[in-house]
N, C-alpha and C. Protein backbone atom coordinates (compact mmCIF):
# COMPACT_ATOMS: atom_id res chain seq x y z
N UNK A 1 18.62 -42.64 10.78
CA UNK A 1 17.29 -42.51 11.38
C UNK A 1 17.38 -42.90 12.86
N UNK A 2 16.40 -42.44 13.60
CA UNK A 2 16.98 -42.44 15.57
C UNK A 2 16.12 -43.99 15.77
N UNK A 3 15.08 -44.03 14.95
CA UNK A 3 14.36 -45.23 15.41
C UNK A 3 14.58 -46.29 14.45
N UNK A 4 15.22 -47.57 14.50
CA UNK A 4 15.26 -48.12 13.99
C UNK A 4 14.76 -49.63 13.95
N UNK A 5 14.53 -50.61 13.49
CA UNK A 5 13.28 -52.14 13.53
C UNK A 5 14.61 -53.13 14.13
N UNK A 6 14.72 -53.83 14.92
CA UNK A 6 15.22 -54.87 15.32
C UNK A 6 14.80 -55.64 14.90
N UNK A 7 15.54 -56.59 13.78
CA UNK A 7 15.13 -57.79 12.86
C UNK A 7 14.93 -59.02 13.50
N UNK A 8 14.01 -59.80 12.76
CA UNK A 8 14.35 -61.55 12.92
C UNK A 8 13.48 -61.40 14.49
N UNK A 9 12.27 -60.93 14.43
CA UNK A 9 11.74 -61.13 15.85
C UNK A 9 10.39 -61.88 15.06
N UNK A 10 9.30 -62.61 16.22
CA UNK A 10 8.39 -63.61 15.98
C UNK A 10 7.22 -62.29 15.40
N UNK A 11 5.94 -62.71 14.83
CA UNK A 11 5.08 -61.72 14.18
C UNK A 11 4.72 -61.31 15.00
N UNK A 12 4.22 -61.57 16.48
CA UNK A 12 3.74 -60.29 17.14
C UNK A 12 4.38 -59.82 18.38
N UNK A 13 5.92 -59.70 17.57
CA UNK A 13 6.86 -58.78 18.46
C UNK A 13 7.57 -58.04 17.77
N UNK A 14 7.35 -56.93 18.08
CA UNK A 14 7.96 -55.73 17.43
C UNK A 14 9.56 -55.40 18.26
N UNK A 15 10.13 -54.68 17.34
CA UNK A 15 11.50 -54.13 18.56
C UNK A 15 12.04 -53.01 17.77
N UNK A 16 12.47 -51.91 18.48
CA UNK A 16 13.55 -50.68 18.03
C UNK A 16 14.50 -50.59 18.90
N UNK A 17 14.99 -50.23 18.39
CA UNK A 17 16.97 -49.50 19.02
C UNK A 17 16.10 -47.43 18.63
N UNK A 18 16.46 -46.95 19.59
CA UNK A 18 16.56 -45.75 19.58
C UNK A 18 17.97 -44.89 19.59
N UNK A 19 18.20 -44.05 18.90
CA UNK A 19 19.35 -43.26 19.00
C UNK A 19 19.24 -41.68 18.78
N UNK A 20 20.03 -40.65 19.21
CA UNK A 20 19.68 -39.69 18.94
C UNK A 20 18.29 -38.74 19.55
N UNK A 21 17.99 -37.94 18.65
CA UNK A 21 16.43 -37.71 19.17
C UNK A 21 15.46 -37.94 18.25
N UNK A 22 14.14 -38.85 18.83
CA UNK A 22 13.22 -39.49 18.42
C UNK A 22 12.43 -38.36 18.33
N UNK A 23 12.04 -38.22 16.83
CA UNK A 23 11.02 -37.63 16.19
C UNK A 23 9.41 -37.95 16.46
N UNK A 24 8.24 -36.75 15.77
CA UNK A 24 7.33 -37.37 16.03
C UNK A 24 7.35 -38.58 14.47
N UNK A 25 8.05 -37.35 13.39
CA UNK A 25 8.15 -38.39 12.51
C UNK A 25 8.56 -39.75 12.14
N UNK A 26 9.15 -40.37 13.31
CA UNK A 26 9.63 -41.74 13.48
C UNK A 26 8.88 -42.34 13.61
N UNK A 27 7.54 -41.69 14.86
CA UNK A 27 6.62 -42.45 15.33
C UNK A 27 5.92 -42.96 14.01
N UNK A 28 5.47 -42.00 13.01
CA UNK A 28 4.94 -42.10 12.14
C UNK A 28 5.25 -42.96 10.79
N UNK A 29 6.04 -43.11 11.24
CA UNK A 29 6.93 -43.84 9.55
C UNK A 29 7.28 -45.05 9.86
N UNK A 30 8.11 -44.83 11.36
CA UNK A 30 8.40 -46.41 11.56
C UNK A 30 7.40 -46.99 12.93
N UNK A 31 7.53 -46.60 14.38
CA UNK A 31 6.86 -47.57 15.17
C UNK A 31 5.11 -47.39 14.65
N UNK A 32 4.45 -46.65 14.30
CA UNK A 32 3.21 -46.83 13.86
C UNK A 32 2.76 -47.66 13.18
N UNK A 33 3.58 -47.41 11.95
CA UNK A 33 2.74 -49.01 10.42
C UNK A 33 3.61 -50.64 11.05
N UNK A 34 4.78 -50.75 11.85
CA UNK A 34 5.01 -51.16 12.82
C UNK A 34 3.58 -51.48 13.78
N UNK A 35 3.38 -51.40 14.39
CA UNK A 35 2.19 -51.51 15.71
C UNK A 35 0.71 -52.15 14.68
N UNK A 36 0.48 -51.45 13.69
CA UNK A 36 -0.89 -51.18 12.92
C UNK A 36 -0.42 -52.91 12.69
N UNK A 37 0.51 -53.02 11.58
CA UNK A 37 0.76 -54.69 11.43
C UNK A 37 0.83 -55.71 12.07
N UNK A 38 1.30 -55.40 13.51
CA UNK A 38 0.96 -56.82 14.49
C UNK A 38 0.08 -56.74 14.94
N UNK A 39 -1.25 -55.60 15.25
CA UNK A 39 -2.07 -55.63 15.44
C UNK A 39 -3.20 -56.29 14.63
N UNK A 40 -3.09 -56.63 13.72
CA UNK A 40 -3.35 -57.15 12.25
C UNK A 40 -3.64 -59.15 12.76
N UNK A 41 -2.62 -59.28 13.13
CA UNK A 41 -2.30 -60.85 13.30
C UNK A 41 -3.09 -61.20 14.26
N UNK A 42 -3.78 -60.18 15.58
CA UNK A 42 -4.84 -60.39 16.30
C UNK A 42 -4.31 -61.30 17.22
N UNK A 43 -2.90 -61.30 17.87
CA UNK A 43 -2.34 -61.91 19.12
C UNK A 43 -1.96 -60.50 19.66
N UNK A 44 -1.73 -60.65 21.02
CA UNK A 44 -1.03 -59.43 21.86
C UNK A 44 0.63 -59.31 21.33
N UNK A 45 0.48 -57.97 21.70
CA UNK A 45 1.90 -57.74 20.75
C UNK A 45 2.56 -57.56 22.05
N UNK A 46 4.00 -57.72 21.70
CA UNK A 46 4.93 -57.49 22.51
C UNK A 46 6.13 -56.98 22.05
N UNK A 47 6.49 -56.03 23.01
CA UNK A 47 7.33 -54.97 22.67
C UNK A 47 8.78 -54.86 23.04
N UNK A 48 10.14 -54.39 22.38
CA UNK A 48 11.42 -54.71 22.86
C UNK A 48 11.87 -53.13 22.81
N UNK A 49 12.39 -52.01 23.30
CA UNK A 49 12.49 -50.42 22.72
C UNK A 49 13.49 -50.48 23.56
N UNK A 50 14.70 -50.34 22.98
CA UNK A 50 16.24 -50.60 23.22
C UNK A 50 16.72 -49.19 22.69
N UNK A 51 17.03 -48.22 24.26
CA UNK A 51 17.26 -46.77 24.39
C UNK A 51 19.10 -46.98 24.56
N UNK A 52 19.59 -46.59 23.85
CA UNK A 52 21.16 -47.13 23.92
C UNK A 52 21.73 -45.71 24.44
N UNK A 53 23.00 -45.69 24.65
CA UNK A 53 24.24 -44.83 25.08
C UNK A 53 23.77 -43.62 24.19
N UNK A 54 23.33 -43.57 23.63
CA UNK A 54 23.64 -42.67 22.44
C UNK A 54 22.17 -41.86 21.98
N UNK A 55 21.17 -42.07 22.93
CA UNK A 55 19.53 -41.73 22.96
C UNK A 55 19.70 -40.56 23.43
N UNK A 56 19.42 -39.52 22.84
CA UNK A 56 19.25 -37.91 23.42
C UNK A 56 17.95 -37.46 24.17
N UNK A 57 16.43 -38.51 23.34
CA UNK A 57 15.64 -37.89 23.98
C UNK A 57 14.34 -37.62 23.40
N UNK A 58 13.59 -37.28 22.97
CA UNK A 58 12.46 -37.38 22.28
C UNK A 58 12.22 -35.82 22.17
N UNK A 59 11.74 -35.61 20.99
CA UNK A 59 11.06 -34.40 20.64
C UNK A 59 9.26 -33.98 21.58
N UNK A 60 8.92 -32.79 21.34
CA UNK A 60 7.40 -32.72 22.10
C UNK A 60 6.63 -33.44 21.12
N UNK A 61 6.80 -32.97 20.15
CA UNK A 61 5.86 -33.53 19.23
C UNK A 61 5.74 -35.43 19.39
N UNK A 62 6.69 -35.74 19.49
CA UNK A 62 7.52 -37.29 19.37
C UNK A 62 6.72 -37.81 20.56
N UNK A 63 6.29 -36.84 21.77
CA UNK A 63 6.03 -37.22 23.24
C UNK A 63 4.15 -36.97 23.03
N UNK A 64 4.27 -36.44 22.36
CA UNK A 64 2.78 -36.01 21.44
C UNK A 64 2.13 -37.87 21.30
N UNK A 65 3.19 -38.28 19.90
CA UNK A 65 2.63 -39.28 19.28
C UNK A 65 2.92 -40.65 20.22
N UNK A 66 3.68 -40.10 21.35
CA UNK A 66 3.54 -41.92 22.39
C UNK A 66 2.36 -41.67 23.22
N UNK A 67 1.88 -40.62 23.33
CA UNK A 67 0.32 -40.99 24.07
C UNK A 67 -0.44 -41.43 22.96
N UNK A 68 -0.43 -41.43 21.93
CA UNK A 68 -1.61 -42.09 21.01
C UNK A 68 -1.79 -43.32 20.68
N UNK A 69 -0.27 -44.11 21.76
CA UNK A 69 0.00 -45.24 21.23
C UNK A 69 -1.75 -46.14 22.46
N UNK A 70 -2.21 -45.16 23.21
CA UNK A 70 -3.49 -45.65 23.62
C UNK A 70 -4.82 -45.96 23.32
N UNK A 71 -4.65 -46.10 21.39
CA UNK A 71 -5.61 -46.26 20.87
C UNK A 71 -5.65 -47.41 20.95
N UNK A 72 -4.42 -48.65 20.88
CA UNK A 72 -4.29 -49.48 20.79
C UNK A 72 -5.73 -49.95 21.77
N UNK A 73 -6.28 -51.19 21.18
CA UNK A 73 -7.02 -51.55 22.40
C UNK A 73 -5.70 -52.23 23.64
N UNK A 74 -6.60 -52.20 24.78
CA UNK A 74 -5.31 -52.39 26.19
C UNK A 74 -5.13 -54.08 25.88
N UNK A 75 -6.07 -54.73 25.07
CA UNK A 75 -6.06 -56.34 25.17
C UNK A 75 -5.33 -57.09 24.41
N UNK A 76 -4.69 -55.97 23.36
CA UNK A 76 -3.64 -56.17 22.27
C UNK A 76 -2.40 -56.46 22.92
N UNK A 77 -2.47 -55.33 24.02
CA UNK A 77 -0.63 -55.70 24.58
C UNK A 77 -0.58 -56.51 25.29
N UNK A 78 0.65 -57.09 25.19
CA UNK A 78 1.36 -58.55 25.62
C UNK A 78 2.43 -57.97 26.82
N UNK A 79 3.52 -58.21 26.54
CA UNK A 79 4.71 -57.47 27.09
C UNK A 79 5.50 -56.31 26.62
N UNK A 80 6.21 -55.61 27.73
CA UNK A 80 7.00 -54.67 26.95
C UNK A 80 8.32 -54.42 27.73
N UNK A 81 9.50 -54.68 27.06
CA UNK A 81 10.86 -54.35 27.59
C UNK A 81 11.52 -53.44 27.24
N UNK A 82 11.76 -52.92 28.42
CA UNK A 82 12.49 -51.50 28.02
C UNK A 82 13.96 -51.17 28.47
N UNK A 83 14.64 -51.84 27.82
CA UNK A 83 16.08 -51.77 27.61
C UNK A 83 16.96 -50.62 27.65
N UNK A 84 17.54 -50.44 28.58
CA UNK A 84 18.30 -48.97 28.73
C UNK A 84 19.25 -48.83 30.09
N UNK A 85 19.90 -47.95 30.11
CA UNK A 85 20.83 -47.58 31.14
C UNK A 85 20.57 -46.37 31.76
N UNK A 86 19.85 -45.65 30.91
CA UNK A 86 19.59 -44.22 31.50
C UNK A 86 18.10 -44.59 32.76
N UNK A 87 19.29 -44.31 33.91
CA UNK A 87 18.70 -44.63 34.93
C UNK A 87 16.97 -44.08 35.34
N UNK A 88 16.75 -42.63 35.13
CA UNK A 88 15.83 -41.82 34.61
C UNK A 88 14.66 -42.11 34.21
N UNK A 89 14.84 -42.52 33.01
CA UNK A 89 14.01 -43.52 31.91
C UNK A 89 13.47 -44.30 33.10
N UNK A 90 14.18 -45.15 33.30
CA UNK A 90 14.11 -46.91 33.87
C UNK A 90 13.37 -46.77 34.81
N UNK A 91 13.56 -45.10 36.09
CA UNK A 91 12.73 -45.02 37.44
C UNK A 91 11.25 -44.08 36.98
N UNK A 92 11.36 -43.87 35.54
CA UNK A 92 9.89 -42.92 35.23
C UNK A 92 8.89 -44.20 34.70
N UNK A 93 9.27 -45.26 34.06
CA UNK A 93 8.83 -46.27 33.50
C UNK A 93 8.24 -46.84 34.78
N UNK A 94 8.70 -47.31 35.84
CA UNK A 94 8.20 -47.98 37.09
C UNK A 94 7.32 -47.19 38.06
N UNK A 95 7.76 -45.81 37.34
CA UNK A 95 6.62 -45.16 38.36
C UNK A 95 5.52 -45.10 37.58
N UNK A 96 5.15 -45.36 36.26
CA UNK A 96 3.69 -45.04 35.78
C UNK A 96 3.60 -46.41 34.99
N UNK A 97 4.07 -47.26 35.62
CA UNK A 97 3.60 -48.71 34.95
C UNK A 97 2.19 -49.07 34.91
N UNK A 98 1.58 -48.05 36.27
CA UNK A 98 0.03 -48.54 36.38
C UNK A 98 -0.82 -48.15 34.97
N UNK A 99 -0.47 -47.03 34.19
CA UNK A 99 -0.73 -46.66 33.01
C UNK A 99 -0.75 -47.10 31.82
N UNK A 100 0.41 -47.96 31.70
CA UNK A 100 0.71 -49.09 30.71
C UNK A 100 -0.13 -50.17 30.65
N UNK A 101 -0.32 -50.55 29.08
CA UNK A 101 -1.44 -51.25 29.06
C UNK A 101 -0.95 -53.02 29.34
N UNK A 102 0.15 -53.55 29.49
CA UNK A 102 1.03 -54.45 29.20
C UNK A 102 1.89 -54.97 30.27
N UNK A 103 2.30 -55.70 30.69
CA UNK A 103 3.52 -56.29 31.63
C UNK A 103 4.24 -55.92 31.10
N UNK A 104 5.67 -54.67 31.51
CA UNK A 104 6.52 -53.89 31.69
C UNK A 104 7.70 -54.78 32.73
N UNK A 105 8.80 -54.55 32.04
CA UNK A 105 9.93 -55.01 32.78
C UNK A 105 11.13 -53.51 32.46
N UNK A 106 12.09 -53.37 33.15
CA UNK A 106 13.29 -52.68 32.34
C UNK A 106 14.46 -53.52 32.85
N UNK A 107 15.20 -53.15 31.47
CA UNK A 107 16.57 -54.05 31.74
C UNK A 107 18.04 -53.31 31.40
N UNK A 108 18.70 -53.51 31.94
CA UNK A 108 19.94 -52.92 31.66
C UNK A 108 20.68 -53.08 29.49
N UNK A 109 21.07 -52.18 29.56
CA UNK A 109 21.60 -52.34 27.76
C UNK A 109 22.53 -53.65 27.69
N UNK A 110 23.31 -54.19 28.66
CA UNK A 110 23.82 -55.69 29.20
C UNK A 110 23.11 -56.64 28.99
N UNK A 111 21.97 -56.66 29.44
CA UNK A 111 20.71 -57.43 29.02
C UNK A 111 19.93 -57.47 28.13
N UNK A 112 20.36 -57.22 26.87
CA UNK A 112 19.32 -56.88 26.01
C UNK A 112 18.57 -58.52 25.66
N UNK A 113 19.61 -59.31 25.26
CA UNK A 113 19.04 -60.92 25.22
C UNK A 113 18.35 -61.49 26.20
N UNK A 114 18.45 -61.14 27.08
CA UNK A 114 17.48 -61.41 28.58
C UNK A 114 15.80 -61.11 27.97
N UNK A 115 16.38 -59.28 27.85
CA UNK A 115 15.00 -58.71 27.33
C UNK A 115 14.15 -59.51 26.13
N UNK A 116 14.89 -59.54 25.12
CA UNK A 116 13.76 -60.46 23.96
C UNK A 116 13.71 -61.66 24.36
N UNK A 117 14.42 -62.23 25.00
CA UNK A 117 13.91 -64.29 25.16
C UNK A 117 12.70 -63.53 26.39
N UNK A 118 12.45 -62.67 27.50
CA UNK A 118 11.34 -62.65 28.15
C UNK A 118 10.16 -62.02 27.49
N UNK A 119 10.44 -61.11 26.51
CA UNK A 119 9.00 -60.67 25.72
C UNK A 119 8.59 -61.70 24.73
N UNK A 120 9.65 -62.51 24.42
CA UNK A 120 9.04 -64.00 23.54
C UNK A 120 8.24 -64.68 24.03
């Protein structure tokens, strides 16, 4: 599966490793009932999405279901780290941070422990 749960994180921090190409069905199966549950606990969630060597890319549909992630109310999100090397990613993320509902950082795939001790 391309999206997968990064274990052993606090209840209202979520995390995936991405690989491959991200489905819309990922969104649906895993980061959704994912999101719906820390939203649940009624603290701001905070986010870890660790795009590795090996991330091809997201489907339309897949690019479909990350704008919906704006149902969220904006007061839910906490932080969000976005772990990756693909340089791309890292300079599209900083250009529409104003959009994001959350304090946004990106970090190199080197850093991934950097990344979760700062969204903790």
């Amino acid at each position: 599966m391309p999206l997968q749960p990064i274990a052993d994180l606090p209840v209202a921090t979520i995390g995936f490793r991405a690989s491959g190409t991200v489905t819309a069905e990922d969104y649906t199966s895993v980061l959704d009932p994912a999101i719906r549950k820390a939203v649940e606990h009624e603290q701001p969630i905070n986010l870890v999405y660790v795009l590795g060597a090996d991330f091809d890319g997201y489907s339309l549909r897949a690019m479909a279901e990350d704008l919906e992630l704006v149902r969220v109310p904006r007061d839910m999100w906490g932080r969000i780290a976005l772990v990756t090397d693909h340089r791309a990613l890292g300079e599209a993320v900083h250009l529409m941070r104003f959009l994001i509902p959350a304090e946004v950082r990106v970090f190199p795939l080197d850093a991934e422990d950097d990344a979760l001790a700062w969204v903790q």
